[in-house]
Protein backbone atom coordinates (compact mmCIF):
# COMPACT_ATOMS: atom_id res chain seq x y z
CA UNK A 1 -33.08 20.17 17.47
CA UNK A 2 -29.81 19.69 16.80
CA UNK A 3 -27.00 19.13 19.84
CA UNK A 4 -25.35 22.53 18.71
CA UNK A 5 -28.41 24.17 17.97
CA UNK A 6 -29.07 26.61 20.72
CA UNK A 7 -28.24 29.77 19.51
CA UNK A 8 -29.93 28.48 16.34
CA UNK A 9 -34.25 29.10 15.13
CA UNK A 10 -36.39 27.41 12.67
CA UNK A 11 -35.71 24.80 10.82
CA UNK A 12 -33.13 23.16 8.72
CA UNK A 13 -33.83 22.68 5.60
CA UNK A 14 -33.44 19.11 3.87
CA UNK A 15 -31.18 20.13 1.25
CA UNK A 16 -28.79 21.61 3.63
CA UNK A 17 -29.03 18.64 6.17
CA UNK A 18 -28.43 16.18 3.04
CA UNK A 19 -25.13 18.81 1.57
CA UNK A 20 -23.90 18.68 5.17
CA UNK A 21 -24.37 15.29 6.89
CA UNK A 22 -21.14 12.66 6.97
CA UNK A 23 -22.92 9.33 8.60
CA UNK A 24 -23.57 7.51 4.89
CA UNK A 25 -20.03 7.46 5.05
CA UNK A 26 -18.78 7.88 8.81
CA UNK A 27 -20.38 5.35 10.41
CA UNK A 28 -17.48 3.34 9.95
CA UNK A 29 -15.77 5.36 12.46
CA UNK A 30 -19.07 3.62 15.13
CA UNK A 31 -16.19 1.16 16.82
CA UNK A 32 -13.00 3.68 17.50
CA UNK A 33 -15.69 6.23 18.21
CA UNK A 34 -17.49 4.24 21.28
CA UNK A 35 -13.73 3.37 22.34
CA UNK A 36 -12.67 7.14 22.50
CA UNK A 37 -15.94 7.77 24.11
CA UNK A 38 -15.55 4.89 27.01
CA UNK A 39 -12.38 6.24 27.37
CA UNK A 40 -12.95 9.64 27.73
CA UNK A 41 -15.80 8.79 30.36
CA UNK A 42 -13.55 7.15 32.46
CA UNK A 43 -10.66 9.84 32.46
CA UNK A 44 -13.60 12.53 33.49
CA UNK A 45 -14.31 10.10 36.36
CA UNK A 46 -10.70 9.59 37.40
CA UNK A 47 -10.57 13.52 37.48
CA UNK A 48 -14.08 13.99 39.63
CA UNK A 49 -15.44 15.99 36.45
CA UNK A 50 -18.09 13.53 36.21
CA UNK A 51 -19.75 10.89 38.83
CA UNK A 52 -18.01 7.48 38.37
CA UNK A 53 -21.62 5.93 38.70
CA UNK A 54 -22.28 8.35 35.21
CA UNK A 55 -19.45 6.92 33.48
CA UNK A 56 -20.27 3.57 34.49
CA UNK A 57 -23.73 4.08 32.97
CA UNK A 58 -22.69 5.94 29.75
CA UNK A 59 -20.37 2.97 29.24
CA UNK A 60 -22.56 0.08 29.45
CA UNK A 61 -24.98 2.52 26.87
CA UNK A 62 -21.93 2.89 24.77
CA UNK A 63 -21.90 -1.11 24.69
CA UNK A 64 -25.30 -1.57 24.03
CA UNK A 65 -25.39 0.59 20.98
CA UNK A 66 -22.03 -1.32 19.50
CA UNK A 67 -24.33 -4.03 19.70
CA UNK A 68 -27.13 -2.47 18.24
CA UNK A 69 -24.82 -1.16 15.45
CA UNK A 70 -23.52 -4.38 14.98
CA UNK A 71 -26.96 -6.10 14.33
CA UNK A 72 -28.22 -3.50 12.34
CA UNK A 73 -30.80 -2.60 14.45
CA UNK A 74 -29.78 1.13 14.55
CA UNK A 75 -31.04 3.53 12.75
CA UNK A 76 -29.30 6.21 11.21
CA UNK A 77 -31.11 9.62 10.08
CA UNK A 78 -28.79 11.99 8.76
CA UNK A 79 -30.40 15.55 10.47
CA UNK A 80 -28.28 13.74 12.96
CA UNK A 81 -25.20 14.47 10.77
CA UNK A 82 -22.22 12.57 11.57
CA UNK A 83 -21.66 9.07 13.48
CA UNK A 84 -20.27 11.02 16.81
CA UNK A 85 -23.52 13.06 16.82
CA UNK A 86 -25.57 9.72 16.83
CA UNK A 87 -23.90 7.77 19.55
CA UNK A 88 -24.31 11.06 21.83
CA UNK A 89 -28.21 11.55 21.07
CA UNK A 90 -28.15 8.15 21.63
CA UNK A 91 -26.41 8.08 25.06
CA UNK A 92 -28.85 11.39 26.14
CA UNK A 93 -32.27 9.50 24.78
CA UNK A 94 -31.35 6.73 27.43
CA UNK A 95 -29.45 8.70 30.11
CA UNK A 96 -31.02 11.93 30.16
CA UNK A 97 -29.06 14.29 32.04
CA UNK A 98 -26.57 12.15 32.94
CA UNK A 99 -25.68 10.89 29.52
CA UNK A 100 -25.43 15.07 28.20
CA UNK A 101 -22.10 14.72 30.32
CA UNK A 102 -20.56 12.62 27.49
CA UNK A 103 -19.76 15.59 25.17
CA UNK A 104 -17.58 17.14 28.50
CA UNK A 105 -14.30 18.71 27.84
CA UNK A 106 -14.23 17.90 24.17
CA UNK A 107 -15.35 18.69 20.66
CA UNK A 108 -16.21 17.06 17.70
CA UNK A 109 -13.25 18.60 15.89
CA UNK A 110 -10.89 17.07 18.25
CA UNK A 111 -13.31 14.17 18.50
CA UNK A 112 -13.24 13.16 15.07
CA UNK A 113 -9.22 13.14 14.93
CA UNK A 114 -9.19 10.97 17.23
CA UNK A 115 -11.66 8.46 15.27
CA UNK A 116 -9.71 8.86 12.24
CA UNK A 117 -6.69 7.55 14.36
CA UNK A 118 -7.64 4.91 15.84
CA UNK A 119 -9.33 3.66 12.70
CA UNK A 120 -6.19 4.24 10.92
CA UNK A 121 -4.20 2.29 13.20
CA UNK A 122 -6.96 -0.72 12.82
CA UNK A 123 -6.38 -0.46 8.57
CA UNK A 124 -2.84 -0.46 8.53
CA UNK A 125 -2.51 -3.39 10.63
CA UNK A 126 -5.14 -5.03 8.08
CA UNK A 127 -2.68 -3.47 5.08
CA UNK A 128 0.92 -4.35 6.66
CA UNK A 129 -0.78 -8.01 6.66
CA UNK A 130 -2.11 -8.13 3.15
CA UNK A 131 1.27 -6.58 1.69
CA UNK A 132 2.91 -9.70 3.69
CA UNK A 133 1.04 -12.16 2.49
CA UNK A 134 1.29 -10.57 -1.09
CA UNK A 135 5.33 -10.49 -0.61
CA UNK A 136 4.37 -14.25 0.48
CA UNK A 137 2.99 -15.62 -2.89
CA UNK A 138 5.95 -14.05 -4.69
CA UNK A 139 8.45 -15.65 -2.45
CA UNK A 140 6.88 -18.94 -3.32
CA UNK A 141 7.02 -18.50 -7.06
CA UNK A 142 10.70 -17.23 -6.62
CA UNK A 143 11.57 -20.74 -4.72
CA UNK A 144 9.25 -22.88 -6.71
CA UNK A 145 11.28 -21.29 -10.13
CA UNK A 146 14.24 -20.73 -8.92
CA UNK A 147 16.29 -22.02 -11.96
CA UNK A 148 13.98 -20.07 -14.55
CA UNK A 149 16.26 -18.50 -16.94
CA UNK A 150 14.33 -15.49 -18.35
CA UNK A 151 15.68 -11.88 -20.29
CA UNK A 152 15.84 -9.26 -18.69
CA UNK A 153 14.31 -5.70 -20.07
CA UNK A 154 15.61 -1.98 -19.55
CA UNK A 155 13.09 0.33 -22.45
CA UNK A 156 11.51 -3.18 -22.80
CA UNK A 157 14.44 -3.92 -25.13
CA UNK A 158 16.15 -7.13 -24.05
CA UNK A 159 19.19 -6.28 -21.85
CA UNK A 160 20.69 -9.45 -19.83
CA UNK A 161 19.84 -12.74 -19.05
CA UNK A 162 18.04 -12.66 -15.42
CA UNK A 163 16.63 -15.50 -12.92
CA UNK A 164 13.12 -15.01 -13.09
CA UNK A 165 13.12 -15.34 -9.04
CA UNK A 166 15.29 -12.40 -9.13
CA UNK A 167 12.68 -10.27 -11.18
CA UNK A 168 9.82 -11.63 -8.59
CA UNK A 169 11.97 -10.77 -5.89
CA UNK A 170 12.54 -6.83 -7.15
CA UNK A 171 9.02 -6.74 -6.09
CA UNK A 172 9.18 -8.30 -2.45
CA UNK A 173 11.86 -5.28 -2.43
CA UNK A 174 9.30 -2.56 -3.15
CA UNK A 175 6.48 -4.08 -1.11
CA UNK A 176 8.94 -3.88 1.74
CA UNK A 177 9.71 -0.01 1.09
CA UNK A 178 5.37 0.30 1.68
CA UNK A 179 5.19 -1.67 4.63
CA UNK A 180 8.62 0.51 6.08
CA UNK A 181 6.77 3.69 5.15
CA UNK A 182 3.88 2.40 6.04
CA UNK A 183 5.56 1.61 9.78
CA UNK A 184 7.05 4.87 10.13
CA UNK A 185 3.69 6.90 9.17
CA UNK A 186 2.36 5.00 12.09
CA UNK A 187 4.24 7.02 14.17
CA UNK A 188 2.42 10.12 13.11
CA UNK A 189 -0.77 8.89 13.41
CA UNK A 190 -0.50 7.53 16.58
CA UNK A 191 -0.97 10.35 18.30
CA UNK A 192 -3.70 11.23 20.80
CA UNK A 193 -5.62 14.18 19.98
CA UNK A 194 -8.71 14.33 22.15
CA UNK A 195 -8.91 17.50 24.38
CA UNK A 196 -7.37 19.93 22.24
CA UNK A 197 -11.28 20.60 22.16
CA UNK A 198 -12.52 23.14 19.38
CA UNK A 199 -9.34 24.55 19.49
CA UNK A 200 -8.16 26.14 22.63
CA UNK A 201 -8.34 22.55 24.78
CA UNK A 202 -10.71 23.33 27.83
CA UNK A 203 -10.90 24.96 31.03
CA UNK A 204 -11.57 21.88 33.06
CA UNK A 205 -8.80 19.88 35.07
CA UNK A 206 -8.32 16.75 32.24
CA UNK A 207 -6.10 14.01 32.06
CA UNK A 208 -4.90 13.81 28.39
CA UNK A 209 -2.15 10.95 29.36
CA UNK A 210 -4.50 9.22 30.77
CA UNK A 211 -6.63 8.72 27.99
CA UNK A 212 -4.00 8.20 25.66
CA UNK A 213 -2.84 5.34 27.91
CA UNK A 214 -6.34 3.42 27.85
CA UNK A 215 -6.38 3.94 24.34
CA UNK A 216 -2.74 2.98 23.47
CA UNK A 217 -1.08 6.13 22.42
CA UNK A 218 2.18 6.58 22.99
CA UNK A 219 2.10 10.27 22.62
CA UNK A 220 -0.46 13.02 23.22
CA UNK A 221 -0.19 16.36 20.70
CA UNK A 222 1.52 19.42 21.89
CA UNK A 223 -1.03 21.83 20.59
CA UNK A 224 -4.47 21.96 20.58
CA UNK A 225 -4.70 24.42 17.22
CA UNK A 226 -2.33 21.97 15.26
CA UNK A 227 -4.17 18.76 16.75
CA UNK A 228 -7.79 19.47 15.47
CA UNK A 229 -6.19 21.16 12.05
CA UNK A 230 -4.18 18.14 11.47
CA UNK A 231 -4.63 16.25 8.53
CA UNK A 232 -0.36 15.97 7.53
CA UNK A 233 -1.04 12.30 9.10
CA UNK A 234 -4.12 11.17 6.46
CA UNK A 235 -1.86 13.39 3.52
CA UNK A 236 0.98 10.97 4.75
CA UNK A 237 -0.97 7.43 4.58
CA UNK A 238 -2.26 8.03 1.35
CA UNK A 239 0.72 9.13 0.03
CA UNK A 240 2.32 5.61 1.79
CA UNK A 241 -0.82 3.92 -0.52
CA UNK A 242 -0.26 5.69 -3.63
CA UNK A 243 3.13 4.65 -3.97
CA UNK A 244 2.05 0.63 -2.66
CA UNK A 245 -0.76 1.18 -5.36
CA UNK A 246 2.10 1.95 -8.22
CA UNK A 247 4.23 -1.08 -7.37
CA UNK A 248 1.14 -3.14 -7.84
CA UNK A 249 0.77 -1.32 -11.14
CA UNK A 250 3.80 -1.81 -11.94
CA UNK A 251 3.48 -5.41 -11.40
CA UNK A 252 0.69 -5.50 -13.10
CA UNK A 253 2.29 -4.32 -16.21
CA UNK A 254 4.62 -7.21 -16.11
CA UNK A 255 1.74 -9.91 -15.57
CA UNK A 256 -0.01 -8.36 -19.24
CA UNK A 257 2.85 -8.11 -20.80
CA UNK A 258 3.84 -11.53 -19.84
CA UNK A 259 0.52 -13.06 -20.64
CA UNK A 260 0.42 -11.86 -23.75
CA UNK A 261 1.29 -14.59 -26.92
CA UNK A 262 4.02 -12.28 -27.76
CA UNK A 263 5.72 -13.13 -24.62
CA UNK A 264 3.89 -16.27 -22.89
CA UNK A 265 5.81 -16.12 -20.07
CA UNK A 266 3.05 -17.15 -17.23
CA UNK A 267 -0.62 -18.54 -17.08
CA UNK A 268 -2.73 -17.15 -14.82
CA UNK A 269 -5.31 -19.26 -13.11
CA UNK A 270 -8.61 -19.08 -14.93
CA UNK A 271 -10.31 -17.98 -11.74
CA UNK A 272 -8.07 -14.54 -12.18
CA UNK A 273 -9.04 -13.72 -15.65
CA UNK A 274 -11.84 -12.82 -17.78
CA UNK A 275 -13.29 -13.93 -21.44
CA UNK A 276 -14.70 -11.65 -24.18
CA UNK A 277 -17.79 -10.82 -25.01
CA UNK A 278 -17.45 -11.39 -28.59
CA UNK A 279 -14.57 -13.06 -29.26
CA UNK A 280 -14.34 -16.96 -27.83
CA UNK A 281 -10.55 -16.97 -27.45
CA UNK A 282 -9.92 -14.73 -25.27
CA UNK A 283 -8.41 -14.68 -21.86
CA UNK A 284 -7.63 -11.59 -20.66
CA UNK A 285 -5.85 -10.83 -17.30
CA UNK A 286 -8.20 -8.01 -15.86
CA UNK A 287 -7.46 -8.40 -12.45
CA UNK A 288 -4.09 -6.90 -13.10
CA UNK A 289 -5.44 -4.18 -15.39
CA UNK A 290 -8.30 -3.14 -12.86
CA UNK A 291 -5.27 -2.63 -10.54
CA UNK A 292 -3.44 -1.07 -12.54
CA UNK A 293 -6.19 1.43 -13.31
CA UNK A 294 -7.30 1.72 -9.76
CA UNK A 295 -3.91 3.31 -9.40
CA UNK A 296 -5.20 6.53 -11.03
CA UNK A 297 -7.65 6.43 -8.49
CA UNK A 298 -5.07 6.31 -5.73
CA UNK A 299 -3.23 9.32 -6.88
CA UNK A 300 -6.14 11.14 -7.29
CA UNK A 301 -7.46 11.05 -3.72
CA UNK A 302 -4.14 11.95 -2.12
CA UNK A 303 -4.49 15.25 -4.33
CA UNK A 304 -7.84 15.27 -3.30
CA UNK A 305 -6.49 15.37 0.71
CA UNK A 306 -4.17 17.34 -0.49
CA UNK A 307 -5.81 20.43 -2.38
CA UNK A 308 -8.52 20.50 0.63
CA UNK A 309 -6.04 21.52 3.40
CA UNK A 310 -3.93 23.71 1.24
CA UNK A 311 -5.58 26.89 1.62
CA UNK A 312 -7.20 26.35 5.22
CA UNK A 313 -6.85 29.20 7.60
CA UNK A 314 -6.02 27.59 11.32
CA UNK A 315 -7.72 26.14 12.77
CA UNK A 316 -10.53 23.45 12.02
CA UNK A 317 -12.53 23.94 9.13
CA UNK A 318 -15.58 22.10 7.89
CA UNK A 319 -13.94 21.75 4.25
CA UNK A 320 -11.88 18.81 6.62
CA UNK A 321 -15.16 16.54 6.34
CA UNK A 322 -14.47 16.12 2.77
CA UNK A 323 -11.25 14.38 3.74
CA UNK A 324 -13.37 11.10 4.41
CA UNK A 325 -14.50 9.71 0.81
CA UNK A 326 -11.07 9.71 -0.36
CA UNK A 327 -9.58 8.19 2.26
CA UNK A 328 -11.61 5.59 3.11
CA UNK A 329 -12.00 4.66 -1.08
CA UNK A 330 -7.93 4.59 -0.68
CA UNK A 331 -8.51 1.86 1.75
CA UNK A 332 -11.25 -0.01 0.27
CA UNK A 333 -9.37 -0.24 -3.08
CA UNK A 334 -5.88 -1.36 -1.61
CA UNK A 335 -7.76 -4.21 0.78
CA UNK A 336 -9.49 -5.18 -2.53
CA UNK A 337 -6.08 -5.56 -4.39
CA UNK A 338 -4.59 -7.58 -1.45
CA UNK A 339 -7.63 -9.93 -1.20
CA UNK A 340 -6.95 -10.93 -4.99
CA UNK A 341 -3.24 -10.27 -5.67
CA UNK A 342 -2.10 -13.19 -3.16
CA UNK A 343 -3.53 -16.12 -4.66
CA UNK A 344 -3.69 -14.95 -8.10
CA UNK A 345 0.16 -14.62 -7.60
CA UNK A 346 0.52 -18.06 -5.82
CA UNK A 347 -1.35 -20.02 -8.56
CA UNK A 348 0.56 -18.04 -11.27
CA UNK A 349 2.42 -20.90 -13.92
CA UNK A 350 5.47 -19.84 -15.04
CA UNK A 351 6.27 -21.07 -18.96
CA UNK A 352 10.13 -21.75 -18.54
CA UNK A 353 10.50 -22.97 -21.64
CA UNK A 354 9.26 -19.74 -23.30
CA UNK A 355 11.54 -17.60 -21.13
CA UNK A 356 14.92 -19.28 -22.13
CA UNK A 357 14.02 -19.46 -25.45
CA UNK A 358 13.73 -15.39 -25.02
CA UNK A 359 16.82 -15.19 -23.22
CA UNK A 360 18.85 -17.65 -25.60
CA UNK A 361 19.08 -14.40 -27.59
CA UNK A 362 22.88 -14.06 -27.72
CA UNK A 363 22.84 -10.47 -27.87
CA UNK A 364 22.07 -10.49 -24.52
CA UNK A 365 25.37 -11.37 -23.52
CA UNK A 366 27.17 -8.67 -25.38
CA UNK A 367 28.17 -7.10 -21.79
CA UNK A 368 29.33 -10.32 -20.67
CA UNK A 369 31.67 -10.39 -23.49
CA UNK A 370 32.74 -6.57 -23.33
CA UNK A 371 33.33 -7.44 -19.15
CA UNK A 372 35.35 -10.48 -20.31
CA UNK A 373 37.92 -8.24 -22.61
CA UNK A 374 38.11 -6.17 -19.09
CA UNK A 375 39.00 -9.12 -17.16
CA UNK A 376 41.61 -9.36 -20.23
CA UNK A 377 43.38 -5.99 -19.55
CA UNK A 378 41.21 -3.78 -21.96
CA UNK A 379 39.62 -0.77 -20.65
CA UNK A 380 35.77 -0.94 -20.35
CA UNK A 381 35.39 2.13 -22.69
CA UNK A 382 37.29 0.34 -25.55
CA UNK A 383 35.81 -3.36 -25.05
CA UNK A 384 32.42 -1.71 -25.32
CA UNK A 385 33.15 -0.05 -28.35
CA UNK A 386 34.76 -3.08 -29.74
CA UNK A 387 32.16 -5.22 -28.80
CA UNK A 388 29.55 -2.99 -30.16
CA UNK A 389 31.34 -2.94 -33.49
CA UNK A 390 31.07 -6.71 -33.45
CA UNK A 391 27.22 -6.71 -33.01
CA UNK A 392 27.36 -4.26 -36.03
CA UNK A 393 29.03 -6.14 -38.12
CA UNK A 394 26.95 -9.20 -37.01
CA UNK A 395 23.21 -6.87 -37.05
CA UNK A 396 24.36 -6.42 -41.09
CA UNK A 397 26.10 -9.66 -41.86
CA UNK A 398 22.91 -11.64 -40.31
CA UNK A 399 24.85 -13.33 -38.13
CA UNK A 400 24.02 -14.45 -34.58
CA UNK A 401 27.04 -13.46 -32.33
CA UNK A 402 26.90 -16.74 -31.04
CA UNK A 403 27.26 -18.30 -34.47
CA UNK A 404 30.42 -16.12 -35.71
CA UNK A 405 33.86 -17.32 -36.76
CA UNK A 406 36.58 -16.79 -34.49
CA UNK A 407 38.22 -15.58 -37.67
CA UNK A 408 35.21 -12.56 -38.11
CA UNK A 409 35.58 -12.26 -34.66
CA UNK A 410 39.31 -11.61 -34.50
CA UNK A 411 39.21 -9.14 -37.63
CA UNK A 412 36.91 -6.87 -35.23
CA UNK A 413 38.47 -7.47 -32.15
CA UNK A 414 42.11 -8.31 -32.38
CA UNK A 415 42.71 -8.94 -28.59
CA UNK A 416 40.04 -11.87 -29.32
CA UNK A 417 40.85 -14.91 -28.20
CA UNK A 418 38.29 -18.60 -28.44
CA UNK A 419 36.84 -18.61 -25.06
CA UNK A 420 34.77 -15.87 -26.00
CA UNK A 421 32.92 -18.21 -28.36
CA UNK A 422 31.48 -19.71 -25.24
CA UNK A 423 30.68 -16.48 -23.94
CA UNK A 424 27.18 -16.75 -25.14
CA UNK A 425 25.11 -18.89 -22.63
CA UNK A 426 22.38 -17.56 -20.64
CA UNK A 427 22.90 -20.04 -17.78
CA UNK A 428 26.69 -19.50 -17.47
CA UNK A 429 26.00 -15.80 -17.77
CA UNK A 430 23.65 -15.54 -14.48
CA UNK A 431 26.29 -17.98 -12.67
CA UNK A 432 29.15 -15.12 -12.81
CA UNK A 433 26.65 -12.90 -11.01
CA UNK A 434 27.15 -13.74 -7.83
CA UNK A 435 27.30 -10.28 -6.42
CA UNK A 436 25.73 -9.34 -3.35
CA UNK A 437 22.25 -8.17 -5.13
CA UNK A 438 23.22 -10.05 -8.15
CA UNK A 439 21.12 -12.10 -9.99
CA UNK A 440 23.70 -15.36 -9.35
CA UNK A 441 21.77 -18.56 -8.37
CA UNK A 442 22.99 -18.63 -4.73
CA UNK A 443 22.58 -14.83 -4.41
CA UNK A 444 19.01 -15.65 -5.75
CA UNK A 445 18.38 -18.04 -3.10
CA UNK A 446 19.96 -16.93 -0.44
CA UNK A 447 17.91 -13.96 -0.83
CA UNK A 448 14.39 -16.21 -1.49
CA UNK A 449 15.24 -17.91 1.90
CA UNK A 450 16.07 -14.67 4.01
CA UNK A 451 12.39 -14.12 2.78
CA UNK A 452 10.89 -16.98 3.90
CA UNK A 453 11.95 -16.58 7.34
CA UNK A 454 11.77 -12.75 7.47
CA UNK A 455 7.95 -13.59 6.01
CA UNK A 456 7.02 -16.60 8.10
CA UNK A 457 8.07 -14.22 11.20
CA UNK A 458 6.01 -11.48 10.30
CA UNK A 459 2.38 -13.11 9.45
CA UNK A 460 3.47 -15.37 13.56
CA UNK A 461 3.64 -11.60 14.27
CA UNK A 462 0.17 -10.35 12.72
C-alpha cells in the first residue's frame, strides 16, 4: 500500500501509477532530499518531538541509502511514485516504527520545495562557473587579438571599423548580466520552505530556523500557503537561462556567419565542427547551430513553468509535478553548452587578414569624416547631409571615397579641406575612440585586463 493510502481500497491500477509517478525523473533530487531529511530529524530531536536515539538511527539509514543510490544498487519501482516516497519506505523497511517518524511535521508538498531548492542552489553554482569560464575563453581571444581590425555591423550592413576584442568583449558584457541575474535569483530561491507542511504548517512545537540554519538558508518563508504554492523562484531561474541561452545564440550567429567563405573571419577547431554526408568539403560549425536551436527549447520550457501555475487555485496542486521535465532539461541543455562553448571558443583562429580587408572599406569611415566637419565648426545635422551627398556622388561616379579628388571633394563639400583625404583608415579610425566604452585600443585593453583579474578572482572563488 501506498504511504498515503489509508483512507484508500483496492488497487491501483498500472496505468494510473505509470501517468502519476515522478522518480524516472526525480531521483535526481536523492542527495538534497536525504540532506533535508537528516536535517529535519535532527530539528525534531532538538525539539523532543522525536527520540534523539531515532534520529540518530534514521540518519545513519539516510546514509546508507545515499550509498546505495550512489552504487546503483537501489532499486526504484515507480508504485512508489516520487524519490521522497522511496527514501521514506526505505527508512520504515529498516526502522520499523521508529523510521515512520521521518515523515513528522511535514509534507511532501513542502518537502519537495525544499528539494527543488537546494538542488537549485547546487546547479547554479555549477552554471555561475561554466558562464565564467565561458567569459574566460573570450577574454583570451580578446588579449591574444587585440590589434584585429575588423567592421563592424548594425542590419548586418557594414557600419564602423571595430577591434575585434571589442566585439568579443560585448559578449563577456552579456554573460555578466546572466551570472548578475543569475546571483540575485539566488536570493529567491534560497529560501527554506520545509514546515509550511500541506499547507497550514503543523500543530507540533518545530524549529523552522533551525533547520534552515543546518541547511544554510538564510531565510525561512513567511507563509506556509505561499511556500508550498511557490514556483515564482523556478519561473525566475529559467527565465535567468532563457535569456543566458539567447546570448549564446546570439553568439552563435556571429561564429556561422563568420565561418562562412563569405566572411572567413575565424576557424574553428576541427574537433568543434562537423562534415557532410554527401558533400566532401564541408565543414560546418554545428556546435554553434545546435545552440542556437536549443535556444527554442529554452524559451519553451519557461512557458511551459509558466502556463502550469497560471491558473492554479492556492494552494499546492499536483499540476506542480509537471514543473520538473522542463526544468531540469533547462539545466541539462545550458551545462551541455558550457561544457563545449569554452574550449571551442579558446581554440577559435581568428583570420586578421580577412577582417581588415573587410574593414578597409572606406565607407566605413563616412561618420568619422561627418564628426571631423563637427570638430570643424559645422553642425552634425549638416556634415551628415554633406557627407552623405559625397558618398552619393561617389556610389554613382564609382568612386571609392578614399580614392576621390580633393577637387570632387570640395565641389560637394565646400568647407573641405585635405586632411580629410586621410580620413579614411581603419586603424586611425579605432585610435580616436578612446571613450570610456569605446572601441580605442587602450579602452580595449584596459577593459580585456579588468577581465582577467575580475575572471581569475572568480573561478579562485568557485
Amino acid at each position: 500500500m501506498a504511504l498515503w493510502g489509508g483512507r484508500f481500497s483496492g488497487v491501483q491500477k498500472k496505468e494510473l501509477i505509470e501517468f502519476t509517478e515522478s522518480v524516472s525523473f526525480d531521483k535526481r533530487f536523492y542527495r538534497h532530499d536525504i540532506a533535508g531529511s537528516k536535517a529535519h530529524v535532527e530539528m525534531l530531536a532538538s525539539c523532543r518531538i522525536i527520540p534523539p536515539k531515532t534520529a540518530s538511527a534514521i540518519k545513519a539509514e539516510l546514509d546508507r541509502i545515499q550509498k546505495r543510490i550512489e552504487g546503483g544498487k537501489f532499486e526504484f519501482k515507480s508504485e512508489l511514485e516520487d524519490i521522497h516516497m522511496h527514501i521514506e519506505s526505505e527508512i520504515i523497511r529498516a526502522l520499523g516504527d521508529e523510521g515512520a517518524r521521518l515523515h513528522t511535521a511535514r509534507s511532501r508538498n513542502d518537502q519537495v520545495n525544499l528539494d527543488t531548492r537546494l538542488y537549485l542552489r547546487d546547479e547554479t553554482a555549477k552554471i555561475l562557473a561554466g558562464i565564467a569560464n565561458l567569459q574566460k575563453a573570450l577574454v583570451f581571444q580578446a588579449e591574444k587579438n587585440s590589434g584585429a581590425i575588423m567592421p563592424g555591423y548594425t542590419h548586418l550592413q557594414h557600419a564602423q571599423p571595430i577591434l575585434f576584442a571589442h566585439h568579443l568583449l560585448a559578449y563577456v558584457e552579456m554573460f555578466n548580466r546572466d551570472t548578475t541575474r543569475l546571483q540575485d535569483c539566488l536570493k529567491r530561491i534560497n529560501v527554506m520552505t520545509l514546515g509550511s507542511g500541506a499547507i497550514a504548517g503543523t500543530t507540533l512545537p518545530i524549529d523552522r530556523k533551525k533547520t534552515a540554519a543546518a541547511l544554510s538558508f538564510p531565510a525561512i518563508s513567511a507563509n506556509s500557503m505561499d511556500a508550498v504554492a511557490d514556483r515564482d523562484f523556478e519561473c525566475e531561474f529559467l527565465a535567468c537561462l532563457a535569456i543566458f541561452a539567447m546570448h549564446v545564440s546570439r553568439l552563435s550567429e556571429d561564429i556561422v556567419l563568420w565561418m562562412s567563405k563569405e566572411f572567413s573571419f575565424v576557424e574553428l577547431a576541427d574537433a568543434f565542427c562537423t562534415g557532410s554526408s554527401l558533400m566532401p568539403q564541408k565543414k560546418n560549425p554545428d556546435v554553434a547551430e545546435l545552440a542556437r536551436g536549443k535556444t527554442g527549447r529554452m524559451y519553451g520550457n519557461l512557458m511551459a513553468i509558466l502556463t502550469i501555475c497560471k491558473g492554479l487555485p492556492m494552494s499546492y496542486n499536483r499540476d506542480l509535478q509537471e514543473d520538473k521535465e522542463p526544468l531540469f532539461d533547462s539545466i541539462d541543455t545550458v551545462l551541455k553548452i558550457l561544457s563545449v562553448f569554452p574550449p571551442m571558443i579558446a581554440t577559435m583562429e581568428a583570420r586578421k587578414d580577412r577582417m581588415l580587408a573587410a574593414a578597409n572599406n572606406p565607407e566605413l569611415m563616412a561618420t568619422d569624416l561627418a564628426e571631423e566637419l563637427v570638430r570643424n565648426g559645422m553642425p552634425f545635422r549638416k556634415a551628415h547631409e554633406r557627407t552623405g551627398s559625397l558618398v552619393k556622388w561617389c556610389n554613382a561616379n564609382r568612386t571609392p571615397l578614399d580614392k576621390i579628388s580633393f577637387e570632387d571633394m570640395k565641389r560637394i563639400i565646400p568647407e573641405a579641406d585635405k586632411s580629410l583625404l586621410n580620413i579614411f583608415d581603419p586603424a586611425k579610425s579605432i585610435s580616436k575612440r578612446e571613450i570610456a566604452g569605446g572601441t580605442g585600443p587602450r579602452q580595449v585593453r584596459s577593459q580585456t585586463n579588468s577581465w582577467k583579474r575580475k575572471l581569475q578572482d572568480k573561478l579562485q572563488r568557485a
